[in-house]
N, C-alpha and C. Protein backbone atom coordinates (compact mmCIF):
# COMPACT_ATOMS: atom_id res chain seq x y z
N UNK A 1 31.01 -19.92 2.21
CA UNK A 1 29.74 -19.24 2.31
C UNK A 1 28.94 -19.56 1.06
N UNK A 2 27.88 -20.15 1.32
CA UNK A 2 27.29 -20.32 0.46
C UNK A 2 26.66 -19.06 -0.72
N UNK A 3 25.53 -19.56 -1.56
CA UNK A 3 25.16 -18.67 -2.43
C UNK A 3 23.87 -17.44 -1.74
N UNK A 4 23.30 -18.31 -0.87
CA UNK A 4 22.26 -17.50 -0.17
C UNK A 4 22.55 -16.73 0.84
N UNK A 5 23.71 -17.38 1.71
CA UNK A 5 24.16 -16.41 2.52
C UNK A 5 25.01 -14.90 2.42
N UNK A 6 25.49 -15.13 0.76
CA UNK A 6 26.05 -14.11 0.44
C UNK A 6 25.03 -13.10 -0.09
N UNK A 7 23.96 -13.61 -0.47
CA UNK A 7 22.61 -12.39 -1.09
C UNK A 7 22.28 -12.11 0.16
N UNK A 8 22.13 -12.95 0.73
CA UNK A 8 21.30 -12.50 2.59
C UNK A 8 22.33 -11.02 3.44
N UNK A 9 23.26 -11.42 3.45
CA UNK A 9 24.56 -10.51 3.23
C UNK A 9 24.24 -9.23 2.66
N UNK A 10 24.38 -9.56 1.14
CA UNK A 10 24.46 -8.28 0.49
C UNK A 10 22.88 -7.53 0.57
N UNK A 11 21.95 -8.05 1.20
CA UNK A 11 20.65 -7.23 0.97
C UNK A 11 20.10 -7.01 2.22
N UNK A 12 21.13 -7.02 3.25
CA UNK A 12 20.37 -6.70 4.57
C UNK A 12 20.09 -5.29 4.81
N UNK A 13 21.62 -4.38 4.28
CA UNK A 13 21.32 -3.16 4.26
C UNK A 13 19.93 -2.43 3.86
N UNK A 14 19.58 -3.27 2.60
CA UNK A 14 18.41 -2.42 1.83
C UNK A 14 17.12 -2.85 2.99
N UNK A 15 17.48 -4.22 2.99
CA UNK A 15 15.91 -4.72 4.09
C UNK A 15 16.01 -3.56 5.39
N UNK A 16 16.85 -3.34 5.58
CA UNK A 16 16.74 -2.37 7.08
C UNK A 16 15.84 -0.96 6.62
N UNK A 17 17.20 -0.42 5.54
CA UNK A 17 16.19 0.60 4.81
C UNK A 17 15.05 1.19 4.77
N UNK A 18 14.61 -0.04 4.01
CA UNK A 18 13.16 -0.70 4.03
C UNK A 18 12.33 -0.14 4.79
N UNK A 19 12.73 -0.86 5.92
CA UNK A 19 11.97 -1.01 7.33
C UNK A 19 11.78 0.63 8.17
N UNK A 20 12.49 1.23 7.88
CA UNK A 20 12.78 2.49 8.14
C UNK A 20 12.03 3.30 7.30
N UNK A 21 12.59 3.50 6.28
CA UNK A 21 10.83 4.02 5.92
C UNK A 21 9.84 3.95 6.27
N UNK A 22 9.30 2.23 5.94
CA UNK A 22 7.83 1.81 6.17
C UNK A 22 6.99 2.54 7.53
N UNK A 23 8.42 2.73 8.82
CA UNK A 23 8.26 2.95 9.92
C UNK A 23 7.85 4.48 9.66
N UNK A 24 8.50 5.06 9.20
CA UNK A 24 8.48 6.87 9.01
C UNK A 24 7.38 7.24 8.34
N UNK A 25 7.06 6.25 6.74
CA UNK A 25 5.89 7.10 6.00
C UNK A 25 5.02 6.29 6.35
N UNK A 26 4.69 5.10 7.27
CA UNK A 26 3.64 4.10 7.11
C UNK A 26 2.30 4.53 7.23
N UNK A 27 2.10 5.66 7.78
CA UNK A 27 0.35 6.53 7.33
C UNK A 27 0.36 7.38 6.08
N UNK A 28 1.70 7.64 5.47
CA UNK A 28 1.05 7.70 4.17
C UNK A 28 0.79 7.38 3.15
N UNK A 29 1.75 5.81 2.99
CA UNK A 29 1.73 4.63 2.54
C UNK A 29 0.67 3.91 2.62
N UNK A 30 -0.13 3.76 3.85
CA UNK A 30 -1.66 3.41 4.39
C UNK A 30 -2.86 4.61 3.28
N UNK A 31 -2.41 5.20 3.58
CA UNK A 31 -3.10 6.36 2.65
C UNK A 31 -3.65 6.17 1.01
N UNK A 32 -2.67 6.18 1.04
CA UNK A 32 -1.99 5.93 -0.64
C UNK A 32 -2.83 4.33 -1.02
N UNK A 33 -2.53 2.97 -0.22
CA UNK A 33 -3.35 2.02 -0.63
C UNK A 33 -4.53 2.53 -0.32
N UNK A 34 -5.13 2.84 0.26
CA UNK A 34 -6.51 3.07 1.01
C UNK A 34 -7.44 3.89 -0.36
N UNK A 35 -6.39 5.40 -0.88
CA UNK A 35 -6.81 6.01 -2.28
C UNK A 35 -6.77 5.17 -3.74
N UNK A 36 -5.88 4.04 -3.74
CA UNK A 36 -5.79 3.14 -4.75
C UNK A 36 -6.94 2.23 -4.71
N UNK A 37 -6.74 1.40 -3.40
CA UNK A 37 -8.51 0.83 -3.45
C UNK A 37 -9.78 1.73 -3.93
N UNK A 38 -9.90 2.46 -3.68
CA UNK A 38 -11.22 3.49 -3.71
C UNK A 38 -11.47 3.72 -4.88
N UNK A 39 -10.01 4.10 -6.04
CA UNK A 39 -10.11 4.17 -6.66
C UNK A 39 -10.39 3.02 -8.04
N UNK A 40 -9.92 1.67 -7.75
CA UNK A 40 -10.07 0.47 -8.55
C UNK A 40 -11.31 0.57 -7.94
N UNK A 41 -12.11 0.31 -7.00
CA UNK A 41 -13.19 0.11 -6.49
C UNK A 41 -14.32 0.86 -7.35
N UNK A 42 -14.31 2.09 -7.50
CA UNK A 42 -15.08 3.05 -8.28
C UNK A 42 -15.06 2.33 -10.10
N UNK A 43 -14.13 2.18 -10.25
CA UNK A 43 -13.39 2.27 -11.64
C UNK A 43 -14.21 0.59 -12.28
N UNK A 44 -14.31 0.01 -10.89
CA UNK A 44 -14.66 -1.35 -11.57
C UNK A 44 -16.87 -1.63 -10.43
N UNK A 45 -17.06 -0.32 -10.56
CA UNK A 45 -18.88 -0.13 -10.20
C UNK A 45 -18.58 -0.87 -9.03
N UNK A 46 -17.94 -1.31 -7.96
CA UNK A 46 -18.32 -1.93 -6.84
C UNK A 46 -17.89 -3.75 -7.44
N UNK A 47 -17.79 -4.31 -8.04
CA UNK A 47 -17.51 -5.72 -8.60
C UNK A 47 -17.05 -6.59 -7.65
N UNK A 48 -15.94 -5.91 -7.64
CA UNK A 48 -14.91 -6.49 -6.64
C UNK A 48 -14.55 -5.66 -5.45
N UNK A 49 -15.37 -5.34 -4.76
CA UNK A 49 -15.13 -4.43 -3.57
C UNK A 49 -14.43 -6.01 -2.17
N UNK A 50 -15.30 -7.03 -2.39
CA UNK A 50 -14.56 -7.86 -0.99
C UNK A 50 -13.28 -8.26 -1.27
N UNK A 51 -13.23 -8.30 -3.15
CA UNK A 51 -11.37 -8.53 -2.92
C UNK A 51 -10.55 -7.50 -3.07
N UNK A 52 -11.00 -6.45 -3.02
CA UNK A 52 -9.83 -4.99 -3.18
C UNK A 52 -10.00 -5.08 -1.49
N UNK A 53 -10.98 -5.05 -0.88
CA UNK A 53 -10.24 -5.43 0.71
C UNK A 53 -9.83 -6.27 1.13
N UNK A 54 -9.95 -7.16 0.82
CA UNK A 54 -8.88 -8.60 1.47
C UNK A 54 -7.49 -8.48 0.47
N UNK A 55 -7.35 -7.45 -0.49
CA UNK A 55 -6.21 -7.38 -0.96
C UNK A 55 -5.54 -5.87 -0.12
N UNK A 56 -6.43 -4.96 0.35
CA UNK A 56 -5.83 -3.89 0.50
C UNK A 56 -5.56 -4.31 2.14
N UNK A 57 -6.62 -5.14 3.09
CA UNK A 57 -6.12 -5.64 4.40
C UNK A 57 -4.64 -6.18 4.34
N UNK A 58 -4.50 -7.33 3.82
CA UNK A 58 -3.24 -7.86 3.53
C UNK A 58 -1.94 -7.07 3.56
N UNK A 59 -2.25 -5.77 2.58
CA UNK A 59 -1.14 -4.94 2.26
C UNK A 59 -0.56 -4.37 3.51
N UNK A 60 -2.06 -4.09 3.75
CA UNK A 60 -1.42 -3.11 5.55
C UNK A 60 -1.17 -3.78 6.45
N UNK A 61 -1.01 -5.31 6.52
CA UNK A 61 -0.66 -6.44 7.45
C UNK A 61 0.93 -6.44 6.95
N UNK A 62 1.02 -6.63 5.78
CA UNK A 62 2.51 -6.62 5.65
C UNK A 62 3.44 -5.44 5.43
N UNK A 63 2.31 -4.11 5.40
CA UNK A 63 3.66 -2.98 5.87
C UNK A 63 3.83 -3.04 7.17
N UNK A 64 2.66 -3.20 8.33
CA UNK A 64 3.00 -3.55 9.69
C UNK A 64 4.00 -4.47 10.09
N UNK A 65 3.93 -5.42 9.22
CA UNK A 65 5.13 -6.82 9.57
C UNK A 65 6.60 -5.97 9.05
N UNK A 66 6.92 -5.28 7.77
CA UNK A 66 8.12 -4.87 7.57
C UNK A 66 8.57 -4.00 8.63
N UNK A 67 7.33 -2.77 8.97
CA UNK A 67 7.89 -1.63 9.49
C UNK A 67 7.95 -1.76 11.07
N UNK A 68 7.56 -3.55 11.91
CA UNK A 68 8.27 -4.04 13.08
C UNK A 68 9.35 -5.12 13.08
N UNK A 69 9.93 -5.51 12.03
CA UNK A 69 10.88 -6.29 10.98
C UNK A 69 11.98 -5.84 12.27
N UNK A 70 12.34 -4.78 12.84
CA UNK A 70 13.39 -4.49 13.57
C UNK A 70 12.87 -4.43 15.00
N UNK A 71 12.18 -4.36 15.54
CA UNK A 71 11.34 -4.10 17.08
C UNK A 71 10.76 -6.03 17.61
N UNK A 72 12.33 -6.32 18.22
CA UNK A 72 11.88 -7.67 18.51
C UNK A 72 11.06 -7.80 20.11
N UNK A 73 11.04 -6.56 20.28
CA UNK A 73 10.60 -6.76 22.11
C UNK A 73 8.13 -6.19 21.49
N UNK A 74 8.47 -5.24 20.37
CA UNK A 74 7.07 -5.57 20.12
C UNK A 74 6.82 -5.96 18.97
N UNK A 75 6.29 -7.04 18.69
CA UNK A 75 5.65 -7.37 17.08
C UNK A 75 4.97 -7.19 16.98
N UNK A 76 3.89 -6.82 15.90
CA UNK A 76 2.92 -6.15 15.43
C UNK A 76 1.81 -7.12 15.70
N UNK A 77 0.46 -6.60 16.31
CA UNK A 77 -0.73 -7.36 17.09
C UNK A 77 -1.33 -8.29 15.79
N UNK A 78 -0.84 -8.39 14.56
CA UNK A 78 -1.66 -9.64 13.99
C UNK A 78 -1.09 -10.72 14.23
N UNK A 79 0.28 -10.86 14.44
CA UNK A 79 1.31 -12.06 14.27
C UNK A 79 1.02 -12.42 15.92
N UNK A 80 0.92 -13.96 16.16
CA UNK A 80 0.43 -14.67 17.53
C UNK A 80 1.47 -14.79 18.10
N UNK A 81 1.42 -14.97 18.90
CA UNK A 81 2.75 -15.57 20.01
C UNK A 81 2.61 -16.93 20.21
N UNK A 82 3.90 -17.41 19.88
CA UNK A 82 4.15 -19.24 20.28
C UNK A 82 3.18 -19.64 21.53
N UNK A 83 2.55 -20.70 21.50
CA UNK A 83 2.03 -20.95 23.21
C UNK A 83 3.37 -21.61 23.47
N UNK A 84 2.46 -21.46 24.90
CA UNK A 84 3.94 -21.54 26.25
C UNK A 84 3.69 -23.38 26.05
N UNK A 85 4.88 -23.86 26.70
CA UNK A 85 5.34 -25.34 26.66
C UNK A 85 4.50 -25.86 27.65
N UNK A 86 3.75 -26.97 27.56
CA UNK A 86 2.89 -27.37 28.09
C UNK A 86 3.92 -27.48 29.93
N UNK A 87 3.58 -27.75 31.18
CA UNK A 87 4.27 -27.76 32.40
C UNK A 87 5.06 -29.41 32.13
N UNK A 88 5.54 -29.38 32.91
CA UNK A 88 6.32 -31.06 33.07
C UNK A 88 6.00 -32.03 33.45
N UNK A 89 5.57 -33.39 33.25
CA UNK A 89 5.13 -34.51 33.84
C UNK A 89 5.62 -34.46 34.99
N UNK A 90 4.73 -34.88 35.86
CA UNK A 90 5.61 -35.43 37.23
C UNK A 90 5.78 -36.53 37.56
């Protein structure tokens, strides 16, 4: 067993964890960035208001991705679905 497979191993527990939370507090976690933006936002007169949202969008794209990390029948509506295989020559 290699070196990665043994960290992959030893840290699945916590990644599940993880995911379990994210799933349980994820509106108040949403919250919480949403009051942090507002607040850098204020703090810095409006400056950087388009990148505290393309930083605070992001965030809530990837608690959505952790907290469906376990739900393989729904993934979360930003992530695309493979297209289908084109039909078969005939």
């Amino acid at each position: 067993m290699g070196l990665m497979d043994t960290l992959k191993a030893k840290l699945a527990p916590a990644k599940e964890k993880v995911s379990d939370l994210a799933q349980q507090h994820g509106d108040k976690i949403e919250h919480g960035l949403d009051k942090a933006a507002k607040a850098v936002d204020s703090r810095t007169k409006g400056k950087y208001s388009d990148k505290i949202d393309t930083g605070t969008g992001k965030a809530k794209e990837a608690l959505g991705r952790i907290a469906h990390k376990g739900d393989g029948d729904n993934p979360p509506p930003s992530q695309s679905q493979p297209p289908s295989s084109p039909p078969p020559a005939a």
